[in-house]
PDB file of N, CA and C in Angstrom:
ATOM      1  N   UNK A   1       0.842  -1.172   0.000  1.00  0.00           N
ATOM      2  CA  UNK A   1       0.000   0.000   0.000  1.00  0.00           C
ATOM      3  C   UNK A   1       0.882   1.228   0.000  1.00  0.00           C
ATOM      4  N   UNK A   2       0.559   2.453  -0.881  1.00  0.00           N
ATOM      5  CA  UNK A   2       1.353   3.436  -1.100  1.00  0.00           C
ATOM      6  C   UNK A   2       0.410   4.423  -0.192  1.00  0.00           C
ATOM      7  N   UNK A   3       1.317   5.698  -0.044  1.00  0.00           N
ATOM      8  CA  UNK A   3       0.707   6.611   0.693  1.00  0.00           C
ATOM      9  C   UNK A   3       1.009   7.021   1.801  1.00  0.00           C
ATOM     10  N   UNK A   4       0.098   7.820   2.627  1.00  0.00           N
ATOM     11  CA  UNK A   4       0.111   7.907   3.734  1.00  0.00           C
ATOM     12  C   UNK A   4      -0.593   7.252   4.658  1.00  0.00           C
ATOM     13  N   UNK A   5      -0.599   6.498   5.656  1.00  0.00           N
ATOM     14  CA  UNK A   5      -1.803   6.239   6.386  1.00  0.00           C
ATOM     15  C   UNK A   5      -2.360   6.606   7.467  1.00  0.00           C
ATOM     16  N   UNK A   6      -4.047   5.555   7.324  1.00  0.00           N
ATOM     17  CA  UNK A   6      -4.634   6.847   7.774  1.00  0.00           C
ATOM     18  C   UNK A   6      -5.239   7.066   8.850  1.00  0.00           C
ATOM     19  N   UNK A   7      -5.631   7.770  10.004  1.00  0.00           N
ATOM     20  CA  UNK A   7      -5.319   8.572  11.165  1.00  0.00           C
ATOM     21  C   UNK A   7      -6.159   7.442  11.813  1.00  0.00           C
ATOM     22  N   UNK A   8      -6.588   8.117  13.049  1.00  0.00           N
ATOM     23  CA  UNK A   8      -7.148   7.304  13.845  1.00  0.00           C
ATOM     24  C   UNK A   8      -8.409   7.443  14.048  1.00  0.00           C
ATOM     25  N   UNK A   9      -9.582   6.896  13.937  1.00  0.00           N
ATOM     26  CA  UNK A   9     -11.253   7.529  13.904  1.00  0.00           C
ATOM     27  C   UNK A   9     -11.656   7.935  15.256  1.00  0.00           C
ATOM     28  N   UNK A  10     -12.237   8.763  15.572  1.00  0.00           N
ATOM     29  CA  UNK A  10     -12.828   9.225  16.638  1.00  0.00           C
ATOM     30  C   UNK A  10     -14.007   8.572  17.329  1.00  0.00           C
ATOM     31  N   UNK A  11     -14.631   8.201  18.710  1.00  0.00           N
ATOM     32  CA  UNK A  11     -14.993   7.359  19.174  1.00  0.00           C
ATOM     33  C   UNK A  11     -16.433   7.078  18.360  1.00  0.00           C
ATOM     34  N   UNK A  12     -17.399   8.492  17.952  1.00  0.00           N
ATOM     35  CA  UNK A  12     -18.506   8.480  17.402  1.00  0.00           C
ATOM     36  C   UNK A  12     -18.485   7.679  16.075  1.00  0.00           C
ATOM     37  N   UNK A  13     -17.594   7.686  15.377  1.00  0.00           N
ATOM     38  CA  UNK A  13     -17.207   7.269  14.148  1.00  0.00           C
ATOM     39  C   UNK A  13     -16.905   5.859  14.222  1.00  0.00           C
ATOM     40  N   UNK A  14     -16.395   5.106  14.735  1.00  0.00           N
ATOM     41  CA  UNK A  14     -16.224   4.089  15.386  1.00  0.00           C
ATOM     42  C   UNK A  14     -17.445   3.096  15.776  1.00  0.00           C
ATOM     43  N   UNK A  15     -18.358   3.797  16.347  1.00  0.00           N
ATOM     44  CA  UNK A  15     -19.742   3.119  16.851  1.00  0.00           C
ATOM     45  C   UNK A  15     -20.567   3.296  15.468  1.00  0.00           C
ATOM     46  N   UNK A  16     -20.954   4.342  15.030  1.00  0.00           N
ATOM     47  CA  UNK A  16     -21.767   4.022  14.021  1.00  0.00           C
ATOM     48  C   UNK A  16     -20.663   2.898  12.967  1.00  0.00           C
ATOM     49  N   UNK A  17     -19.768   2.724  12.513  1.00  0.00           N
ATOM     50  CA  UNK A  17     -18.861   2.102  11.358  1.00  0.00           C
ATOM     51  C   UNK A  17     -18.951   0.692  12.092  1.00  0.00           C
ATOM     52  N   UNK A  18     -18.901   0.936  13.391  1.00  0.00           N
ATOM     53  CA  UNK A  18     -19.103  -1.116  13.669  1.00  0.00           C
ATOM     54  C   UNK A  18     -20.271  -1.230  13.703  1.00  0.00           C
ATOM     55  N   UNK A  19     -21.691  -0.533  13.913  1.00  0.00           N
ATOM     56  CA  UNK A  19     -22.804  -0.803  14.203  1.00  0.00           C
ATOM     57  C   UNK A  19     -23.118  -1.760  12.810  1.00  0.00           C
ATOM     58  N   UNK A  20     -22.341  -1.359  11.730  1.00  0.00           N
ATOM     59  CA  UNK A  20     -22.994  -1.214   9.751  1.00  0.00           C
ATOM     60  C   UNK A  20     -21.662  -2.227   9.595  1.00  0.00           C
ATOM     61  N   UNK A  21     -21.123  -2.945  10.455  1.00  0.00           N
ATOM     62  CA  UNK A  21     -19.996  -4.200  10.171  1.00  0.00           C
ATOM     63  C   UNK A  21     -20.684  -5.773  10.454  1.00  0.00           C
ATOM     64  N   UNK A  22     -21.112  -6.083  10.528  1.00  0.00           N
ATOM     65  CA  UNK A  22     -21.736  -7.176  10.565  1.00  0.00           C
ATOM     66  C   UNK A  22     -20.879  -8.478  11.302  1.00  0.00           C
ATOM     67  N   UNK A  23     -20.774  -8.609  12.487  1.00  0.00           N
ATOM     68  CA  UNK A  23     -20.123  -9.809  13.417  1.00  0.00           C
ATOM     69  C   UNK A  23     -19.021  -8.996  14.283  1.00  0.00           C
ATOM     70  N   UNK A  24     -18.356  -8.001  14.208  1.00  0.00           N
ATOM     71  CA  UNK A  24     -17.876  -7.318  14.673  1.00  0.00           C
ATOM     72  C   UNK A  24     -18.215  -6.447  15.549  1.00  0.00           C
ATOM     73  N   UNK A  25     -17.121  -6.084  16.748  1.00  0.00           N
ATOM     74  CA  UNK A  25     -17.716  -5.080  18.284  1.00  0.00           C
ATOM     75  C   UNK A  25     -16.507  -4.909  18.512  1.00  0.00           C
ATOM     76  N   UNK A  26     -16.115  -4.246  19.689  1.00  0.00           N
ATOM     77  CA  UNK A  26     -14.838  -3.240  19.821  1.00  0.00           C
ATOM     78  C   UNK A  26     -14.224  -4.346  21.139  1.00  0.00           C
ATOM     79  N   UNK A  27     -13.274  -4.350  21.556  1.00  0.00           N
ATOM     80  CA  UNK A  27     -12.863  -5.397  22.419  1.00  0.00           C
ATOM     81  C   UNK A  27     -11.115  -4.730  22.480  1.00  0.00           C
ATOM     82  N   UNK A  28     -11.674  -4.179  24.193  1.00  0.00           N
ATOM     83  CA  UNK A  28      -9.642  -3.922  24.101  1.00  0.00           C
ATOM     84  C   UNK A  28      -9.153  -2.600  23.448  1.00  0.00           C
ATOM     85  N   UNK A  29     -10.405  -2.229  22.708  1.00  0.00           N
ATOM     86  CA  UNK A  29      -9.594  -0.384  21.913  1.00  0.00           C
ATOM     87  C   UNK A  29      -9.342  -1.044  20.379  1.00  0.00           C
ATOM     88  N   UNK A  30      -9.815  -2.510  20.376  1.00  0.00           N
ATOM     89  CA  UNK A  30      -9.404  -3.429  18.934  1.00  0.00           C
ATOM     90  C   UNK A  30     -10.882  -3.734  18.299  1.00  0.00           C
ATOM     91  N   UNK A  31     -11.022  -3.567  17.113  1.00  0.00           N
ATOM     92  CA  UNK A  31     -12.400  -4.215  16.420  1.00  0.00           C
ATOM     93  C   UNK A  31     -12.215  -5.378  16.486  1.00  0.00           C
ATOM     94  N   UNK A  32     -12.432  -6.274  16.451  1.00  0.00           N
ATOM     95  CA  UNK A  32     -12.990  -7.469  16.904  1.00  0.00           C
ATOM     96  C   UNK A  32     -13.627  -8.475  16.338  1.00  0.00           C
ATOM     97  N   UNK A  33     -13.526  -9.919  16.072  1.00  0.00           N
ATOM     98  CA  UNK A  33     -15.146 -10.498  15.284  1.00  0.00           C
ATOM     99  C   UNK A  33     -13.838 -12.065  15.598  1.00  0.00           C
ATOM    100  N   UNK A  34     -14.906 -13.027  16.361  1.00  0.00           N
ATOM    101  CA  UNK A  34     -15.155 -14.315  16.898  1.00  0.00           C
ATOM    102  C   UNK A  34     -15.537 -15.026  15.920  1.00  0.00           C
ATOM    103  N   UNK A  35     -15.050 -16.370  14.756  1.00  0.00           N
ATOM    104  CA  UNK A  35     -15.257 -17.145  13.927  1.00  0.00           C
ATOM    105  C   UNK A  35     -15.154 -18.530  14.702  1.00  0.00           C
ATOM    106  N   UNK A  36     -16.377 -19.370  13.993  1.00  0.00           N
ATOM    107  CA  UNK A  36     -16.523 -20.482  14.593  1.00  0.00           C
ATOM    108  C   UNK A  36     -16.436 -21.046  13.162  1.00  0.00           C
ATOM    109  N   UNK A  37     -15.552 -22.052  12.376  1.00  0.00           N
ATOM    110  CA  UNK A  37     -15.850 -22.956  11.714  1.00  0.00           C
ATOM    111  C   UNK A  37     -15.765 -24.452  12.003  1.00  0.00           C
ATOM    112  N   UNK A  38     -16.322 -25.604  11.241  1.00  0.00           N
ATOM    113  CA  UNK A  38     -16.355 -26.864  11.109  1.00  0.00           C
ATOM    114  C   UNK A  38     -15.725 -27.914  11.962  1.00  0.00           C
ATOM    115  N   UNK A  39     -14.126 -27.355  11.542  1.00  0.00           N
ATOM    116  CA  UNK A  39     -12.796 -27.938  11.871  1.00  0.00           C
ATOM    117  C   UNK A  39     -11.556 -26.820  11.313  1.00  0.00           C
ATOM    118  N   UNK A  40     -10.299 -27.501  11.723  1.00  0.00           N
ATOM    119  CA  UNK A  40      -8.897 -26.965  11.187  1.00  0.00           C
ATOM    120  C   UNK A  40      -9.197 -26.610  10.488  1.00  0.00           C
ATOM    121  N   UNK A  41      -9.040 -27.154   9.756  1.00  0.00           N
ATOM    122  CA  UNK A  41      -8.791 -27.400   8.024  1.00  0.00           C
ATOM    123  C   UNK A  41      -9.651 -26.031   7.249  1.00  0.00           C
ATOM    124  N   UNK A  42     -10.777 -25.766   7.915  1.00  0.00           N
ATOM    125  CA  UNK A  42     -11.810 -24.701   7.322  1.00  0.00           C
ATOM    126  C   UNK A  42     -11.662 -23.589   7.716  1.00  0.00           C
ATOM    127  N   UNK A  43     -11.106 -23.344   9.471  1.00  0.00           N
ATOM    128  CA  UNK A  43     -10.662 -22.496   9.443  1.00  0.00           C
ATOM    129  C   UNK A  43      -9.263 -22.052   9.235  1.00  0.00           C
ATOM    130  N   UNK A  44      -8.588 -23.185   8.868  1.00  0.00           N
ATOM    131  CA  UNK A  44      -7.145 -22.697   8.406  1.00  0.00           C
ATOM    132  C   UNK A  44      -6.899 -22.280   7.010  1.00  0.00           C
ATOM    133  N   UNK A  45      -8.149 -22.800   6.131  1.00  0.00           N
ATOM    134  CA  UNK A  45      -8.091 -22.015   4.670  1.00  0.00           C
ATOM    135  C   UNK A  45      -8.717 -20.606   4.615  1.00  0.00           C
ATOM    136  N   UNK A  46      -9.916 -20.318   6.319  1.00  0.00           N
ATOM    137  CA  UNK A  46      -9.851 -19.051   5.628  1.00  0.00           C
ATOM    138  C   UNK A  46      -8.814 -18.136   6.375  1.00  0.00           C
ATOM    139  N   UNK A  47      -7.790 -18.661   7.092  1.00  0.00           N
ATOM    140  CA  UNK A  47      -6.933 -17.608   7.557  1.00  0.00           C
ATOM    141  C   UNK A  47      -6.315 -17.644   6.416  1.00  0.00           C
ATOM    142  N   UNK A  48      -5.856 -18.958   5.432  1.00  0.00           N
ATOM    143  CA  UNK A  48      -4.737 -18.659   4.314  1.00  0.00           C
ATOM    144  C   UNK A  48      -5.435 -17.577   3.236  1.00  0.00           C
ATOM    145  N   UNK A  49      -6.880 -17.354   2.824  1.00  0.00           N
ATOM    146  CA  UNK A  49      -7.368 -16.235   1.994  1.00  0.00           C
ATOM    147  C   UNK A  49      -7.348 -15.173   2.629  1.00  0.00           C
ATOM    148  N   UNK A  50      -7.763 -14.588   4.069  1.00  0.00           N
ATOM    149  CA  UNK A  50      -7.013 -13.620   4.880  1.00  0.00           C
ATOM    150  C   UNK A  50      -6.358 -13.382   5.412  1.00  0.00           C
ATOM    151  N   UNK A  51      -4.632 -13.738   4.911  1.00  0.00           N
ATOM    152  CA  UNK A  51      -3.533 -13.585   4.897  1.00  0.00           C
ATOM    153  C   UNK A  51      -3.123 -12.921   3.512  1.00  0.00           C
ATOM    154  N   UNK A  52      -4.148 -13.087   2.546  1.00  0.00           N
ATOM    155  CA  UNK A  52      -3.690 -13.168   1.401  1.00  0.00           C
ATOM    156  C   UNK A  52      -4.311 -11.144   1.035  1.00  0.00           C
ATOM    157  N   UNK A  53      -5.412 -11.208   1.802  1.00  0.00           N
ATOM    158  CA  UNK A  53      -6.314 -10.123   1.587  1.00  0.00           C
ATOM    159  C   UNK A  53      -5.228  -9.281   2.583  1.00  0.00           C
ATOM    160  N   UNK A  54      -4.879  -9.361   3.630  1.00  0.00           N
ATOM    161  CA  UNK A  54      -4.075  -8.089   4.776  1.00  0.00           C
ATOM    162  C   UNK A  54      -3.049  -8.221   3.898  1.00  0.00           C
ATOM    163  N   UNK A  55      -2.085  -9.147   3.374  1.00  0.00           N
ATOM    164  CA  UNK A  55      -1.008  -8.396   3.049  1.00  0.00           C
ATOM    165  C   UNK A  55      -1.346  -7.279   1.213  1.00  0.00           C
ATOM    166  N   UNK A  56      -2.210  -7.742   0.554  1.00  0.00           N
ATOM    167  CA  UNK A  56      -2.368  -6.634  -0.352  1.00  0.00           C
ATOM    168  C   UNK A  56      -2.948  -5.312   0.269  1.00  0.00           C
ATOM    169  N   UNK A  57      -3.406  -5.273   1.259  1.00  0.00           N
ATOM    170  CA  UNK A  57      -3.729  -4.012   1.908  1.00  0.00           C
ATOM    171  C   UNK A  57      -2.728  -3.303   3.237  1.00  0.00           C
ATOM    172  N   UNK A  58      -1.016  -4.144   2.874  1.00  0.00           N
ATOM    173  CA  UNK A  58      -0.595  -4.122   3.675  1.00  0.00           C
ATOM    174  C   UNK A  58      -0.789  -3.574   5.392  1.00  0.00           C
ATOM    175  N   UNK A  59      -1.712  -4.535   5.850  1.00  0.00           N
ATOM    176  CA  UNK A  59      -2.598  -4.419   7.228  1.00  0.00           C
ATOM    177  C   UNK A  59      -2.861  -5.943   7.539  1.00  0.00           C
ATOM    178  N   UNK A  60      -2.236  -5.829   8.232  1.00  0.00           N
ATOM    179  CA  UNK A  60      -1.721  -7.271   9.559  1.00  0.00           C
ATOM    180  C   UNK A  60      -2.697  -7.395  10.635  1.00  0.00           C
ATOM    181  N   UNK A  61      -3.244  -8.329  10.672  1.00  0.00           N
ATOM    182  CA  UNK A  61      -4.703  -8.907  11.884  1.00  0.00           C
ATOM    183  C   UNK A  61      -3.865  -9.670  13.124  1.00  0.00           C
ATOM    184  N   UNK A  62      -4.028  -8.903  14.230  1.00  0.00           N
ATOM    185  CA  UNK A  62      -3.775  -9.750  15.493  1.00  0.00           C
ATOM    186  C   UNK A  62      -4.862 -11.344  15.936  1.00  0.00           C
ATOM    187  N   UNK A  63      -4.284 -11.921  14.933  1.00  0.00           N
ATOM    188  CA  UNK A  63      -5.232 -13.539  15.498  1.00  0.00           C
ATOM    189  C   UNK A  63      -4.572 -14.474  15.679  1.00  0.00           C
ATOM    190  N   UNK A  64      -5.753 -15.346  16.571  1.00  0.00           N
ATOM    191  CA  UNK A  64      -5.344 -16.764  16.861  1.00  0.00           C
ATOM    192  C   UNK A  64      -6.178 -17.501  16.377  1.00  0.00           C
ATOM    193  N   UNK A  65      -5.775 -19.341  16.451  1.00  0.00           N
ATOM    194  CA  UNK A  65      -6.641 -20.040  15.440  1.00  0.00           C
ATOM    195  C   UNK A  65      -6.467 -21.041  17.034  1.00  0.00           C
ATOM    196  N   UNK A  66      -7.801 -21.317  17.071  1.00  0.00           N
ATOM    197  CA  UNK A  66      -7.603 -22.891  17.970  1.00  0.00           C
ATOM    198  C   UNK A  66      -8.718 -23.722  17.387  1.00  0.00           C
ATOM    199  N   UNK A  67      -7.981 -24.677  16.695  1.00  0.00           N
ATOM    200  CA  UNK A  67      -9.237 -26.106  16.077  1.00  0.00           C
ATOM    201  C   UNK A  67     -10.275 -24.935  15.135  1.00  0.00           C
ATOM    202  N   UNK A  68     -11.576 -24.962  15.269  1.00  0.00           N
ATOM    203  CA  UNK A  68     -12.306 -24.559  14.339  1.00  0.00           C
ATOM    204  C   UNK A  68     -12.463 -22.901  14.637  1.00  0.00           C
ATOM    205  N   UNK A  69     -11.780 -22.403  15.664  1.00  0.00           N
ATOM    206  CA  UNK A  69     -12.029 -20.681  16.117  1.00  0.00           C
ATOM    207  C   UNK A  69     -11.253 -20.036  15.431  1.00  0.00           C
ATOM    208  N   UNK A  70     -11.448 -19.162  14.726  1.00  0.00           N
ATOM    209  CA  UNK A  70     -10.695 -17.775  15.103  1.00  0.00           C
ATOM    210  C   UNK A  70     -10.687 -16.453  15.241  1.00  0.00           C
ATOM    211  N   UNK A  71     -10.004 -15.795  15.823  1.00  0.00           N
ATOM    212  CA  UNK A  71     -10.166 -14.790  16.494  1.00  0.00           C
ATOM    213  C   UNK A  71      -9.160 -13.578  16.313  1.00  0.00           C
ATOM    214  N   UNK A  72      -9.939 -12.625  15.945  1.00  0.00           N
ATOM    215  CA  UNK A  72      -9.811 -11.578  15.204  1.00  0.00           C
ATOM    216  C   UNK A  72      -9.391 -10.216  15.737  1.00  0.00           C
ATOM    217  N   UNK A  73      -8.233  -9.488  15.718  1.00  0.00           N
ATOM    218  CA  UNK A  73      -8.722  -8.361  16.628  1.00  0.00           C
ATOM    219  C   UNK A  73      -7.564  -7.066  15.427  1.00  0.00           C
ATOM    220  N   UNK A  74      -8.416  -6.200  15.106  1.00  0.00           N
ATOM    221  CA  UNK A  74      -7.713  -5.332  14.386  1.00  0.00           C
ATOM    222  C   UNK A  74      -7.437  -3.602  14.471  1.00  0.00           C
ATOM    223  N   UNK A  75      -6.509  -3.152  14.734  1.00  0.00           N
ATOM    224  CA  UNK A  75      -6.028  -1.781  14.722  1.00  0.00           C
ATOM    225  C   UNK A  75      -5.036  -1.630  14.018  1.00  0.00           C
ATOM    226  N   UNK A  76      -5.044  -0.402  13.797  1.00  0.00           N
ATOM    227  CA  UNK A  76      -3.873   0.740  13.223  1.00  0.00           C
ATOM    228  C   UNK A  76      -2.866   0.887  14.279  1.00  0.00           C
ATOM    229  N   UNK A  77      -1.614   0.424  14.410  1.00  0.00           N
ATOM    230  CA  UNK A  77      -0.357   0.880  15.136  1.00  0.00           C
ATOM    231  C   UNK A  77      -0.236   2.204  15.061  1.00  0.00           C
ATOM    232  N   UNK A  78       0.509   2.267  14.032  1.00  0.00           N
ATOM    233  CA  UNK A  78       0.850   3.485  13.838  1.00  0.00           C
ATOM    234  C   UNK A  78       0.068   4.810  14.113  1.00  0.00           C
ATOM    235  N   UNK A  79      -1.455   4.521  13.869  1.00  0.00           N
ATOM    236  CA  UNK A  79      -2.522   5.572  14.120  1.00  0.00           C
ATOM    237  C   UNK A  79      -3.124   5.702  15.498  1.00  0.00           C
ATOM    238  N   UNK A  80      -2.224   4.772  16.421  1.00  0.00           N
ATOM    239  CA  UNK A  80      -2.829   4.676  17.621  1.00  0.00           C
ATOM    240  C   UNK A  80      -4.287   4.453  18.052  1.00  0.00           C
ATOM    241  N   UNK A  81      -4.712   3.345  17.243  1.00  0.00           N
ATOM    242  CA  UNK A  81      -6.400   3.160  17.382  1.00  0.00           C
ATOM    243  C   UNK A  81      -6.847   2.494  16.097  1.00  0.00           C
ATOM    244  N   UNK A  82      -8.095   2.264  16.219  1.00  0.00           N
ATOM    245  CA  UNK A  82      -8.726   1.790  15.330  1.00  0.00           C
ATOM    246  C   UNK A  82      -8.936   3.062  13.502  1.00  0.00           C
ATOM    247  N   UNK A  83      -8.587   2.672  12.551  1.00  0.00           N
ATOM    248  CA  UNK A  83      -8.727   3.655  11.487  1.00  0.00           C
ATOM    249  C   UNK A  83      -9.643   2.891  10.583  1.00  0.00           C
ATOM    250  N   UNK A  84      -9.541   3.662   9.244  1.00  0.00           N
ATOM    251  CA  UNK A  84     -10.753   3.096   8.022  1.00  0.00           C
ATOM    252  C   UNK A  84     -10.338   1.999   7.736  1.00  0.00           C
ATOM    253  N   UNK A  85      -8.612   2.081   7.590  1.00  0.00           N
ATOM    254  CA  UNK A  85      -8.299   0.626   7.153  1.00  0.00           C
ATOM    255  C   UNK A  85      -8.523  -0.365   8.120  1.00  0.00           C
ATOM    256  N   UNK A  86      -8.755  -0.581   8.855  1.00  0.00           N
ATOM    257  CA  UNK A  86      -9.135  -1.513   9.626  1.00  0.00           C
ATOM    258  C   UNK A  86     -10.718  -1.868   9.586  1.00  0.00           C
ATOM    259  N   UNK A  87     -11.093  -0.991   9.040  1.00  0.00           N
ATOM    260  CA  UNK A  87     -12.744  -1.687   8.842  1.00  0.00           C
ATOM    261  C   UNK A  87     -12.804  -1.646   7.598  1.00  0.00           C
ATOM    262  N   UNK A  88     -11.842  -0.925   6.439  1.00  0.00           N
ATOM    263  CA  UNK A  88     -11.736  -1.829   5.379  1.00  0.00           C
ATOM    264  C   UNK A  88     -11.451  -3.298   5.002  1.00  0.00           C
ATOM    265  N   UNK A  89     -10.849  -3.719   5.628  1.00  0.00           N
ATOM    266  CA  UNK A  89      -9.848  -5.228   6.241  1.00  0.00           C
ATOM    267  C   UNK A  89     -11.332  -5.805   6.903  1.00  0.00           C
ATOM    268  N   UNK A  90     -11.818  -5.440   7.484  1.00  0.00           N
ATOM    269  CA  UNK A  90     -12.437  -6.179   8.426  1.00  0.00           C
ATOM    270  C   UNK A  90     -14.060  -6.589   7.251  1.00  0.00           C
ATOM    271  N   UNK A  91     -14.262  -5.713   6.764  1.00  0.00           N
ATOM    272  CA  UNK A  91     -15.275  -5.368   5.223  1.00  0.00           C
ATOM    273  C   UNK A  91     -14.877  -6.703   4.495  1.00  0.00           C
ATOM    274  N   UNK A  92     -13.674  -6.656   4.218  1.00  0.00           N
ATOM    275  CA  UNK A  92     -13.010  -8.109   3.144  1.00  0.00           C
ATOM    276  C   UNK A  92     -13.415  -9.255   3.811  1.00  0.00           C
ATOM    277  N   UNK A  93     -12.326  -9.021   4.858  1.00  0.00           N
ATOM    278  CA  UNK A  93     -12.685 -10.247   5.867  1.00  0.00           C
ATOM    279  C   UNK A  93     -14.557 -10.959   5.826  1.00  0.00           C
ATOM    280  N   UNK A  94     -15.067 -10.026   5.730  1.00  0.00           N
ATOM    281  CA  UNK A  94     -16.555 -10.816   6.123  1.00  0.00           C
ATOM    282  C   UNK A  94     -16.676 -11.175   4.740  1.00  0.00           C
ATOM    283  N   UNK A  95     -16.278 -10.502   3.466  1.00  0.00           N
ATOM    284  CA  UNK A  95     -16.669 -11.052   2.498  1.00  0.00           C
ATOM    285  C   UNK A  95     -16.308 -12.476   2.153  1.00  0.00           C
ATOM    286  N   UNK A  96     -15.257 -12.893   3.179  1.00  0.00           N
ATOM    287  CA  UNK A  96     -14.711 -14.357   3.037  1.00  0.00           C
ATOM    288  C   UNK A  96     -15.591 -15.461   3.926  1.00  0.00           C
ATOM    289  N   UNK A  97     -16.338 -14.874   4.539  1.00  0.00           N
ATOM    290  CA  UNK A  97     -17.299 -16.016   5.398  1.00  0.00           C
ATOM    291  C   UNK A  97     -18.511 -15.976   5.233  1.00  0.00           C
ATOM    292  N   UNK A  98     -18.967 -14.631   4.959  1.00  0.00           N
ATOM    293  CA  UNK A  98     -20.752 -14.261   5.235  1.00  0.00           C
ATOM    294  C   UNK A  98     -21.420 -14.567   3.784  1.00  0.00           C
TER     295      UNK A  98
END
């Protein structure tokens, strides 16, 4: 990703943008969203397609995988908080399950 990136959203902005995210809630100062699949295997292919989606948007997801869970938690470092790209990312992300 070229550019600059981008700032950090303000708390109002934040609540309405997760309200209109669908599986996602704020957890920790981090957006958030809890996946339950099948087994491994199902949820380990969709971490390998969202691995594939954060690094073209160069934006990295704090998760863990245990057996069929995983667990999601996403911010902006650099912006100190949650930003657009992170609910852009998080936008993709659902397009891979929902």
């Amino acid at each position: 990703m070229s550019g600059s990136r981008p700032g950090r959203l303000g708390d109002e902005d934040i609540r309405e943008r997760v309200a209109s995210c669908p599986g996602w809630d704020i957890e920790g100062g981090k957006l958030h969203r809890r996946l339950e699949f099948p087994n491994f295997v199902a949820a380990f292919g969709f971490m390998t397609k969202a691995a594939e989606v954060a690094e073209s948007l160069d934006h990295h997801p704090e998760w863990s995988n245990v057996y069929g869970r995983v667990e999601i938690f996403l911010t902006t470092h650099d912006a100190g908080g949650i930003s657009e790209l992170d609910f852009d990312l998080a936008t993709r992300l659902n397009a891979l399950v929902d």
